[in-house]
C-alpha atoms as a PDB file:
ATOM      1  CA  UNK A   1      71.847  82.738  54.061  1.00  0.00           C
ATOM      2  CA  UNK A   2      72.327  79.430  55.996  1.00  0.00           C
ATOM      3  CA  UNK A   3      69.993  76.683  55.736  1.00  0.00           C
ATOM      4  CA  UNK A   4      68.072  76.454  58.692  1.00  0.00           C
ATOM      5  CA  UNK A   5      67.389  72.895  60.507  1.00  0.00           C
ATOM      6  CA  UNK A   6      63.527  73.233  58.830  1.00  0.00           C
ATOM      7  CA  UNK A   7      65.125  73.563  55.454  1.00  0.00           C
ATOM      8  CA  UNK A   8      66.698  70.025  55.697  1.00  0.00           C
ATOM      9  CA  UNK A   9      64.718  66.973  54.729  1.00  0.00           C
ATOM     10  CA  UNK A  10      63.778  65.165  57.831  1.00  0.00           C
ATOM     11  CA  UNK A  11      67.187  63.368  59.529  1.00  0.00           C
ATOM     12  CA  UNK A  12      69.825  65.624  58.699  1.00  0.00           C
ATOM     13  CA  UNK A  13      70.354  68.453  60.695  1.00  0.00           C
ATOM     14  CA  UNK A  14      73.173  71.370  60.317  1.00  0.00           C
ATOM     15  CA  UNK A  15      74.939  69.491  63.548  1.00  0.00           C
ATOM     16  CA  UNK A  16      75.415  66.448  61.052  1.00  0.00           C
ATOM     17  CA  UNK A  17      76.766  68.636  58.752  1.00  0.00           C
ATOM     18  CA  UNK A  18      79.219  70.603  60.980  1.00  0.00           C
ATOM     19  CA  UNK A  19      80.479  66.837  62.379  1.00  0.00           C
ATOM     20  CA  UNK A  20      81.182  65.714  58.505  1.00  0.00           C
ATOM     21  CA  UNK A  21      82.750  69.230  57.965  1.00  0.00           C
ATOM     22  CA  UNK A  22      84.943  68.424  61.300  1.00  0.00           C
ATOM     23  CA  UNK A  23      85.643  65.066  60.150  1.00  0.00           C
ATOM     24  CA  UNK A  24      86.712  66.485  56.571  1.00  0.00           C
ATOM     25  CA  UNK A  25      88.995  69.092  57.722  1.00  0.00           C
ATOM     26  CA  UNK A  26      90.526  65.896  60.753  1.00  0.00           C
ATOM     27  CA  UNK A  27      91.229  63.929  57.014  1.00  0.00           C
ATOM     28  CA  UNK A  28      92.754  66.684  55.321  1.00  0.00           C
ATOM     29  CA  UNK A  29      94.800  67.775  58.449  1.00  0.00           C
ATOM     30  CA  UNK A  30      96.665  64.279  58.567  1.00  0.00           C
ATOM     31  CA  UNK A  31      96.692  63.849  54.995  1.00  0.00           C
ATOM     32  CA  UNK A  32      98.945  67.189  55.111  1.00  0.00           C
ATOM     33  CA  UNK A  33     101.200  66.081  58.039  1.00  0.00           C
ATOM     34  CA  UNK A  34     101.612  62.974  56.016  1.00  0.00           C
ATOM     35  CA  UNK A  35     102.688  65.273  53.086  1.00  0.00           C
ATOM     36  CA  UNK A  36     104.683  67.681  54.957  1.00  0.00           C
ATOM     37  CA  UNK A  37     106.315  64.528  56.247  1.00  0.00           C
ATOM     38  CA  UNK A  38     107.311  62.553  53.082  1.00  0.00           C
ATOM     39  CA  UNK A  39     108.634  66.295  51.842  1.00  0.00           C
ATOM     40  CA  UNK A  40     111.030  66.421  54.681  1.00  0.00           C
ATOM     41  CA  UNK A  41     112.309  63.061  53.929  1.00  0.00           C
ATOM     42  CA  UNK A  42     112.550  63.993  50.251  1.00  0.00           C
ATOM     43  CA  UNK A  43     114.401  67.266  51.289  1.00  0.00           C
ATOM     44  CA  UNK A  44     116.791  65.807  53.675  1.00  0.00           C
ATOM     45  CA  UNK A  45     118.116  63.436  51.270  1.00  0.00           C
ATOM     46  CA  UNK A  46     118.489  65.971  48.005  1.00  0.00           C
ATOM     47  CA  UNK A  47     120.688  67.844  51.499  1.00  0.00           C
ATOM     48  CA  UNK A  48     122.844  64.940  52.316  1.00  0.00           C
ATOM     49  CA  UNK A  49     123.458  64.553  48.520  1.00  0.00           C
ATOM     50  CA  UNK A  50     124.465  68.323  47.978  1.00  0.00           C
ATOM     51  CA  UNK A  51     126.733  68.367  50.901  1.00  0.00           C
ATOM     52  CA  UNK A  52     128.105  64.876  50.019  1.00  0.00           C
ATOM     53  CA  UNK A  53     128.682  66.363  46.326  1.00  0.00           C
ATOM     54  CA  UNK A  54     130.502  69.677  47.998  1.00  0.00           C
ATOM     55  CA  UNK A  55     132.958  67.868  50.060  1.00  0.00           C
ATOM     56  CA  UNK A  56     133.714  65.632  47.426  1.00  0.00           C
ATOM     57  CA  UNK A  57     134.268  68.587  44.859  1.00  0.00           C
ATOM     58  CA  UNK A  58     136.580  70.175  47.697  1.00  0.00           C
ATOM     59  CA  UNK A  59     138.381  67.220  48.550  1.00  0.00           C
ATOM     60  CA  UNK A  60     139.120  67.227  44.823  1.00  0.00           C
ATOM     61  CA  UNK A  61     140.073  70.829  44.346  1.00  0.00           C
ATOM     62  CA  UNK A  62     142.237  70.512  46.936  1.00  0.00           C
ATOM     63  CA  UNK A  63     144.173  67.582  45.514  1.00  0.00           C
ATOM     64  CA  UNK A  64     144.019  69.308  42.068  1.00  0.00           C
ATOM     65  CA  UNK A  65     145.901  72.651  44.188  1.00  0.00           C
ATOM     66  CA  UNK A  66     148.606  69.851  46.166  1.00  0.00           C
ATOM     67  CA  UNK A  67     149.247  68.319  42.851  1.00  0.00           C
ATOM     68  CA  UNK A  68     149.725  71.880  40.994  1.00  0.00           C
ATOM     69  CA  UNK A  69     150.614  74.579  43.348  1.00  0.00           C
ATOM     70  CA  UNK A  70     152.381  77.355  40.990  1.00  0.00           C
ATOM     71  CA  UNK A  71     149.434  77.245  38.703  1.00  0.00           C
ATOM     72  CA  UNK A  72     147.235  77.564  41.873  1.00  0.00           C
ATOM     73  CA  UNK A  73     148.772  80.461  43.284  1.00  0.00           C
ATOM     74  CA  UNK A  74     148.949  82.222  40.120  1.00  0.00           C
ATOM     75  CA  UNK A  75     144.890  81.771  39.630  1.00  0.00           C
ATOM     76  CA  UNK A  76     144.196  82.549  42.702  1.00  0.00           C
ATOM     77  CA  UNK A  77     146.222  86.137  42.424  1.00  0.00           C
ATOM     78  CA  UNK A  78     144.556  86.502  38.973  1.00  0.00           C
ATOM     79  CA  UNK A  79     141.462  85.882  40.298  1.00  0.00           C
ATOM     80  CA  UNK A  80     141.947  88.956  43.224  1.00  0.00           C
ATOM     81  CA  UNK A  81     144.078  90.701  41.323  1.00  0.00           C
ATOM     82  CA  UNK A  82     140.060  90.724  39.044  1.00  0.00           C
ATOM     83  CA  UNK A  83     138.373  91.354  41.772  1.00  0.00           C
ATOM     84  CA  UNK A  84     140.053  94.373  43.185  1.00  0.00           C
ATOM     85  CA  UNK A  85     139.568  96.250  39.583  1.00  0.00           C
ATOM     86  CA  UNK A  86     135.994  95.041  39.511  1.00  0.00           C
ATOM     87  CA  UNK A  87     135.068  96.207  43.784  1.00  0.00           C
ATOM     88  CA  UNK A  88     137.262  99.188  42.749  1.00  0.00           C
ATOM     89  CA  UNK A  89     135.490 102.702  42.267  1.00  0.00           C
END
């Protein structure tokens, strides 16, 4: 049961209480958009890295396929020829 304002020692009523619970809850509500802002930052950049490390990887497979194209054509039928026996029932 909820103290009652006569169960408080003289000065410190429940309204105190619910104004430091208000403040509280004001603290922890910026100290999460603070958060929730430093993980977006932190999230964006691991995102420009990944797509910075993908378009480098394709710019190199692509030179890789100029620089070899027999082998690259033969792969690439191995690879559905593979695929058609494994999708195959």
């Amino acid at each position: 049961m909820a103290p009652k304002d006569a169960d408080m020692p003289a000065g410190h009523g429940l309204g105190e209480d619910a104004h430091d619970i208000a403040q509280h809850i004001q603290f922890i509500r910026n100290d999460i958009e603070k958060l929730a802002g430093v993980v977006a930052g932190a999230g964006g950049h691991q995102f420009d890295r990944a797509k910075s490390a993908a378009s480098e990887a394709a710019s190199e497979f692509e030179a890789a396929v100029r620089r070899n194209p027999l082998p690259a054509i033969a792969i690439a039928a191995g690879l559905g020829f593979l695929y058609g026996v494994l999708t195959r029932r």
